[in-house]
Protein backbone atom coordinates (compact mmCIF):
# COMPACT_ATOMS: atom_id res chain seq x y z
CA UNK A 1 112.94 92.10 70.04
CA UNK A 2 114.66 91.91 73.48
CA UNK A 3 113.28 93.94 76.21
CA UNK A 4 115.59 96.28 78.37
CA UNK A 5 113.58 96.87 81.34
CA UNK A 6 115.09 95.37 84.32
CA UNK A 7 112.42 93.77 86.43
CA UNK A 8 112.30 94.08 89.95
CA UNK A 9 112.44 91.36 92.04
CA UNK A 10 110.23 91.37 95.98
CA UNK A 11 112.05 88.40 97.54
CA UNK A 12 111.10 88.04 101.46
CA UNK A 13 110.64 91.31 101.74
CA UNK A 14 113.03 93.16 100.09
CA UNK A 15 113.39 94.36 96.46
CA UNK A 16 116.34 93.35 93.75
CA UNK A 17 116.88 94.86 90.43
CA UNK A 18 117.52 91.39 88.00
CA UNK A 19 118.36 91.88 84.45
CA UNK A 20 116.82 90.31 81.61
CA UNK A 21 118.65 87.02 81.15
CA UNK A 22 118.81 85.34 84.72
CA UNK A 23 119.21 81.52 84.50
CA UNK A 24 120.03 82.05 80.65
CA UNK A 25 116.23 82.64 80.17
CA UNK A 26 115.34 85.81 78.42
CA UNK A 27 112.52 87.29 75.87
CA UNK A 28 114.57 86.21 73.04
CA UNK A 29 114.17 82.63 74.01
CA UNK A 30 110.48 82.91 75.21
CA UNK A 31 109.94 84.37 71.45
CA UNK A 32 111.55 81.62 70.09
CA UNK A 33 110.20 78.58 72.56
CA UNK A 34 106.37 80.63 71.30
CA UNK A 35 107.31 80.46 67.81
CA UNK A 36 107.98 76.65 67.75
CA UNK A 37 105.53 75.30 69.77
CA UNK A 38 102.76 78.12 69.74
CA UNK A 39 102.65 79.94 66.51
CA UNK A 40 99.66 81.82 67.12
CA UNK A 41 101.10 84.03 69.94
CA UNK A 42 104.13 84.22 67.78
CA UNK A 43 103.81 87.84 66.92
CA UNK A 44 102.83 89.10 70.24
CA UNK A 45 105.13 91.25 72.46
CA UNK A 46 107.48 89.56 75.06
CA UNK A 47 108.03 92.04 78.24
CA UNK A 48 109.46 90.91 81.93
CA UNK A 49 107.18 91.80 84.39
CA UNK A 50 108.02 94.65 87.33
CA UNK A 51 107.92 92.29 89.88
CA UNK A 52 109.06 88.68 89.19
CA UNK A 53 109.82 85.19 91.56
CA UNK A 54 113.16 83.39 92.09
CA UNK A 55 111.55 79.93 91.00
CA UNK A 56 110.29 81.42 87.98
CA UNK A 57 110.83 83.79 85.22
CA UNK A 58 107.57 85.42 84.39
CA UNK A 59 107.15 87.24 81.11
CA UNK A 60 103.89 89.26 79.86
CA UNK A 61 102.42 88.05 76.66
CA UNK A 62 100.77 90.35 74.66
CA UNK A 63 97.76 92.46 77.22
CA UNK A 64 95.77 89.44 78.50
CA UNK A 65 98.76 86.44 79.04
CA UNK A 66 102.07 85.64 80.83
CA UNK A 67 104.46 83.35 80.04
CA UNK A 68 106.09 81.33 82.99
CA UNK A 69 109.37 79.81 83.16
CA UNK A 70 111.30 77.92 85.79
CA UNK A 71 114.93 78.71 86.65
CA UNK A 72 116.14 75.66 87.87
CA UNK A 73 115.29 71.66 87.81
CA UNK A 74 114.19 71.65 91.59
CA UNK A 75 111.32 74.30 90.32
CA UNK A 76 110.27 72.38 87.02
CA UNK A 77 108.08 69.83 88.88
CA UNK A 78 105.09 72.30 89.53
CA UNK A 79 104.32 73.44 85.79
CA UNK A 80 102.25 70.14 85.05
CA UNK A 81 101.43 69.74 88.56
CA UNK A 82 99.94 73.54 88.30
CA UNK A 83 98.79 72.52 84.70
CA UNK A 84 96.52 69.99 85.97
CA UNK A 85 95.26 70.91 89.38
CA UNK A 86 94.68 74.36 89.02
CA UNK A 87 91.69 74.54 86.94
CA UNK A 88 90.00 72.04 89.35
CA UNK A 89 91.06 74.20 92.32
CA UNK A 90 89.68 77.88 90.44
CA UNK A 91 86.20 77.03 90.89
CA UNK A 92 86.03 76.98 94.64
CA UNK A 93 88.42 79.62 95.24
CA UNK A 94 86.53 83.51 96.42
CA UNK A 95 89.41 85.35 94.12
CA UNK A 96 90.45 84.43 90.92
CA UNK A 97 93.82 82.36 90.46
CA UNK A 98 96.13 81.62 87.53
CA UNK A 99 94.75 79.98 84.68
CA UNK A 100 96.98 77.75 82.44
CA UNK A 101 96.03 78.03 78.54
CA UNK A 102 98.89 75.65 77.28
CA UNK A 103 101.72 73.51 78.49
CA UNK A 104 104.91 74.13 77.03
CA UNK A 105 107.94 71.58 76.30
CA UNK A 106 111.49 72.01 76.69
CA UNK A 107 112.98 73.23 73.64
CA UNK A 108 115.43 76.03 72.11
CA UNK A 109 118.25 74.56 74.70
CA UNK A 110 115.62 75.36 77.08
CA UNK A 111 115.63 71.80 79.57
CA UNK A 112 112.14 72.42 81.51
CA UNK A 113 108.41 72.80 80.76
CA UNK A 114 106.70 75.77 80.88
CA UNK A 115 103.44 77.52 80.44
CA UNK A 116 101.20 79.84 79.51
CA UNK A 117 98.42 81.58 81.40
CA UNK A 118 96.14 84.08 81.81
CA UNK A 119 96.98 88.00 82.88
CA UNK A 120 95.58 88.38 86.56
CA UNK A 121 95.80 92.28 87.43
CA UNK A 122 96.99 93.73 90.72
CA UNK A 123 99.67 94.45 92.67
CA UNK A 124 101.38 92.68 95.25
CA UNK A 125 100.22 93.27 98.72
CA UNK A 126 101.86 95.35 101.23
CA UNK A 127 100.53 97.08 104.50
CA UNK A 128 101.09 100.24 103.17
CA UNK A 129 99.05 99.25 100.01
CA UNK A 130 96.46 97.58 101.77
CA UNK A 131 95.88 99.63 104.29
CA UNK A 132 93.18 97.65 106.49
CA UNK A 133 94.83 94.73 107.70
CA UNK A 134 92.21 93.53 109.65
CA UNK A 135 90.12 92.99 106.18
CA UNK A 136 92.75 92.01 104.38
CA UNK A 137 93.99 89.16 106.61
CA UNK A 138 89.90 88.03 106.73
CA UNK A 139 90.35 87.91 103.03
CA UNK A 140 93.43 85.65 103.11
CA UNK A 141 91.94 83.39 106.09
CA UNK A 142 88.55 83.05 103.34
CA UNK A 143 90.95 81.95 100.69
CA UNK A 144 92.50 79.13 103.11
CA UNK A 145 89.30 78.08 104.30
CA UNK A 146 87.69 77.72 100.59
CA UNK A 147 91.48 76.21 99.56
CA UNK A 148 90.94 73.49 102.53
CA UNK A 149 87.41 72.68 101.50
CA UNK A 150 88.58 71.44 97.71
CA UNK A 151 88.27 67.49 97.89
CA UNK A 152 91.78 66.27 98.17
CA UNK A 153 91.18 62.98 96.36
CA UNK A 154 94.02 62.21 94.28
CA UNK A 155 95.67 65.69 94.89
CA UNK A 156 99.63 65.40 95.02
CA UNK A 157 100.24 64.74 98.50
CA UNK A 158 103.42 66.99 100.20
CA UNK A 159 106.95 65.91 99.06
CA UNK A 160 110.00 67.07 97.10
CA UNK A 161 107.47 68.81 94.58
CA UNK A 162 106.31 71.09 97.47
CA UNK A 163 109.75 71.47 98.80
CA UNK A 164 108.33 69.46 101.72
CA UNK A 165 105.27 72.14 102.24
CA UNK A 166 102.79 70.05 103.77
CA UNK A 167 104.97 67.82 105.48
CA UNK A 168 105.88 67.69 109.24
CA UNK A 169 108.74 70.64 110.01
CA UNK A 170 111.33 68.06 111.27
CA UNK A 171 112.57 67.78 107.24
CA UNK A 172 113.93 70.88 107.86
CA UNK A 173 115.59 70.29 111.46
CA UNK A 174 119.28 70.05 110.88
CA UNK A 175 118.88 73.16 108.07
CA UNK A 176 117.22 74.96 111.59
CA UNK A 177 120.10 74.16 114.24
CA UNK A 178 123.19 74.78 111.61
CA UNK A 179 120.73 78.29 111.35
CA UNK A 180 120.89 78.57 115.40
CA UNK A 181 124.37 77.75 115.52
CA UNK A 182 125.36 80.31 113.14
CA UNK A 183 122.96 83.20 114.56
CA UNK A 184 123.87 82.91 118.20
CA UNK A 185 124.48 86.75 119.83
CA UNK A 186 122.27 87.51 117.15
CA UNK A 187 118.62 86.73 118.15
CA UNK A 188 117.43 84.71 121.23
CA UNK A 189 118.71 81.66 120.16
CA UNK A 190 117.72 79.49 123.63
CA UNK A 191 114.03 80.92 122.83
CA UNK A 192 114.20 79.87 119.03
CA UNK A 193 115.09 76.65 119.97
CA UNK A 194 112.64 76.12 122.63
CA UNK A 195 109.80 77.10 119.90
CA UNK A 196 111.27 74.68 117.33
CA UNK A 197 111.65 71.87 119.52
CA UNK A 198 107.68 72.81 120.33
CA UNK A 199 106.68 72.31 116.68
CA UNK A 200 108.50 69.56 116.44
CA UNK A 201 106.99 67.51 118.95
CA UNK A 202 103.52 69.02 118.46
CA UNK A 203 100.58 66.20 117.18
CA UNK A 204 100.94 66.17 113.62
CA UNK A 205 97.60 66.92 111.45
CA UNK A 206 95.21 64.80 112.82
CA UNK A 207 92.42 65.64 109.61
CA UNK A 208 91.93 63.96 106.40
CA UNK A 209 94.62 65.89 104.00
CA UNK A 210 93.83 69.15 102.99
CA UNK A 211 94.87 71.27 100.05
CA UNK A 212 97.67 74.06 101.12
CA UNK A 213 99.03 76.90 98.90
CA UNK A 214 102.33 76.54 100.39
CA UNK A 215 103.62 80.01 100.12
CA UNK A 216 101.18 82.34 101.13
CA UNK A 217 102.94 85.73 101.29
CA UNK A 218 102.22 89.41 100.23
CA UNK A 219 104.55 88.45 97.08
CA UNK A 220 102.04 85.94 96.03
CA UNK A 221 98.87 88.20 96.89
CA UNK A 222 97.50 90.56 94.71
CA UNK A 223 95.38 93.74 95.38
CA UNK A 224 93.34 96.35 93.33
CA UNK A 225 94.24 100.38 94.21
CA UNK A 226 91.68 100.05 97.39
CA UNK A 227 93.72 97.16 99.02
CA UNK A 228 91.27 94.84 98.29
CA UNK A 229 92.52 90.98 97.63
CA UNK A 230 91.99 90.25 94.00
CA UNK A 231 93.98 87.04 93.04
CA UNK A 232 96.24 84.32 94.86
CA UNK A 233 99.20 83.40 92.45
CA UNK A 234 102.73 81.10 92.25
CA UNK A 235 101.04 77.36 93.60
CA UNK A 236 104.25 76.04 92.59
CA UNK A 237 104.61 74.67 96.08
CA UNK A 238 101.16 73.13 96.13
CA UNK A 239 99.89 70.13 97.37
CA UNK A 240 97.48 68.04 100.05
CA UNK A 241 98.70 67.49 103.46
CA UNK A 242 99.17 69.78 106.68
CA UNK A 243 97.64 73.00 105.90
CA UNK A 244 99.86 74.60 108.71
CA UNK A 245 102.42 76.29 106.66
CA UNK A 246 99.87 78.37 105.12
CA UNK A 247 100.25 80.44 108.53
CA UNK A 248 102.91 81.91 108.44
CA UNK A 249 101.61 85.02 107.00
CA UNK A 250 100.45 85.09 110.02
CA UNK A 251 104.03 86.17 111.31
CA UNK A 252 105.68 88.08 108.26
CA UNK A 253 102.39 90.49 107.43
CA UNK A 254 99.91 90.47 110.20
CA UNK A 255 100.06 91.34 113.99
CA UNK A 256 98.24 91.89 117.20
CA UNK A 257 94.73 92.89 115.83
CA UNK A 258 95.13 91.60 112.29
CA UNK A 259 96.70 88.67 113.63
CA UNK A 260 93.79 87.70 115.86
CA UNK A 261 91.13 88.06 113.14
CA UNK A 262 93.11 85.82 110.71
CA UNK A 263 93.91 82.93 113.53
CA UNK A 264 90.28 83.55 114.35
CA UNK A 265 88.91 83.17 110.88
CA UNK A 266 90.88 80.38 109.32
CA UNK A 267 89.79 78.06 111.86
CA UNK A 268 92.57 75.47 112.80
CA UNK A 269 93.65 74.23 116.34
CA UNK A 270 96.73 75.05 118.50
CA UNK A 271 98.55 72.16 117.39
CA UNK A 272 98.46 73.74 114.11
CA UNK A 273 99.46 76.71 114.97
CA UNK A 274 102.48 75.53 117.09
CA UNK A 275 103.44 73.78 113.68
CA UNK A 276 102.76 77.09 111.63
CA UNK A 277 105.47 78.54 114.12
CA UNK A 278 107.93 76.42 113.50
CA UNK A 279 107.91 77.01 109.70
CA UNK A 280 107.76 80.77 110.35
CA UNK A 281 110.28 80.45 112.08
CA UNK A 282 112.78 77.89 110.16
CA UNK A 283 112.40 80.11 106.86
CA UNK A 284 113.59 83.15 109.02
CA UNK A 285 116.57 81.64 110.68
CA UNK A 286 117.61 80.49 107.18
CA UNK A 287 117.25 83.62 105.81
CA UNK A 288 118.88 85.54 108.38
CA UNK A 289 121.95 82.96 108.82
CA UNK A 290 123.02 83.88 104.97
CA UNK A 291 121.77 87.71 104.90
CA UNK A 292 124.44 89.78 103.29
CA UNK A 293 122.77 92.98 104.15
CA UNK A 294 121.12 94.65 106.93
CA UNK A 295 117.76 95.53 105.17
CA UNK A 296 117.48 91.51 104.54
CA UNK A 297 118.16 90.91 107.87
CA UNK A 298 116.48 93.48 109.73
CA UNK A 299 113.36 92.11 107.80
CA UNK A 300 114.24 88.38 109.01
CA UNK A 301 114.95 89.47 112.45
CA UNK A 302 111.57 90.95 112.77
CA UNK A 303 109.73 87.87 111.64
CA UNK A 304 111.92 85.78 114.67
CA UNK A 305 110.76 88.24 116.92
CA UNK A 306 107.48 88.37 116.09
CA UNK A 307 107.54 84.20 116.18
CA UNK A 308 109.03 84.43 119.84
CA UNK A 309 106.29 86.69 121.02
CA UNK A 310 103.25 85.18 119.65
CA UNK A 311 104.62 81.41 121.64
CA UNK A 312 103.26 80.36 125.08
């Protein structure tokens, strides 16, 4: 059968309805790719989840599995990279994170792998839902810390598979001043640049390469009904390099006190930190400069601000 339910989509803060069917993937097809290549889930039910990504379609298999699908070729990269490395990263980690059962090839006019994991339970984090910040950010700072200490040997290091996560910030420089150019009257654009130029020039990572999540937002953080952290999913962007641009949660979820106790916590030097600005901040401009509505950019704007304040 093909489920109706529209999923909901909790993109940088604000919240989509997407039909069933988005990049021509739907339950039909996962039914069929399951049928082919894993007969024994065959006859289990196919339902989109209430809140999905924009690099991947994510389906619920049956009570205890998903079934994860990337939308486009620039996303495909991660499922074997996820495939292989996250089973040696689970161990370490203090919450539990996704864990692949089977690796799935591109069939049914379907062009990309895919996989299928294990159910995690929770709900994505929110202030509101969380409630105590302060806790909640010492949770997340835990998870970086025990993500850092994961020997890097042979790890992927940053590149085009972690959309340059990882990497110094100056990939993303001319994306940043067409951003500038485009937002001037609408934020301090002098002061954005001045903080940009800042990470820019700041001393890259000067440690052996770390492991870095690459996307650590409230999307990607789940939490039982007392707030409480409970898993760390999507490590599609992944990889060993500069942990700095794990951060920038530090900007879009946590502030003044909470902010403190998670610099505090996760333990990395100003350098660092100017670097985790810069990334804050580049994903913000980017995000504002093509906004088409105000919620979008109200939510943007805030993170800018927030960036501006928090620089020396």
């Amino acid at each position: 059968m093909r489920c109706r339910r529209l999923p909901r989509v909790c993109r940088l803060g604000f919240v989509v309805d997407i039909p069933d069917g988005r990049a021509g993937i739907d339950a039909g097809l996962v039914q069929r790719l399951l049928a082919r290549q894993f007969p024994r889930w065959a006859g289990l039910p196919v339902t989109p989840v209430e809140v999905d990504g924009w690099d991947n379609r994510t389906y619920r298999l049956g009570d205890d599995m998903t079934v994860r699908l990337p939308t486009a070729e620039g996303y495909a990269p991660a499922v074997e990279k996820e495939h292989r490395w996250l089973p040696v990263l689970a161990p370490s980690m203090p919450v539990p994170v996704p864990v692949p059962l089977a690796l799935g090839a591109p069939g049914e006019g379907y062009p990309f792998p895919w996989s299928v994991r294990r159910w995690l339970d929770g709900r994505t984090a929110s202030p509101e839902r969380v409630g105590d910040l302060v806790a909640f950010a010492l949770s997340v700072a835990d998870f970086i810390r025990a993500l850092r200490r994961v020997d890097a040997d042979g790890g992927p290091a940053a590149g085009a598979h972690s959309f340059y996560r990882g990497a110094p910030p100056g990939h993303y420089d001319d994306g940043t001043r067409h951003a500038l150019a485009v937002l001037e009257g609408r934020v301090d654009v002098a002061r954005a640049a001045a903080v940009w130029e800042d990470a820019l020039r700041a001393p890259a990572w000067s440690g052996p390469p770390v492991w870095f999540h690459g996307d650590i937002a409230h999307g990607n953080l789940l939490v039982d009904d007392s707030g409480k952290l409970t898993a760390v999913i999507d490590f599609g962007t992944s990889g060993v390099g500069d942990p700095a641009c794990d951060l920038v949660i530090a900007y879009t979820m946590f502030s003044g006190e909470s902010r403190e106790a998670f610099r505090e916590a996760v333990g990395l030097d100003d350098a660092t930190w100017t670097r985790a600005r810069g990334w804050a901040l580049w994903k913000a401009l980017i995000t504002l400069a093509g906004a088409t509505g105000p919620e979008r950019s109200d939510v943007q704007r805030h993170v800018v601000e927030e960036v501006l304040e928090d620089a020396p």
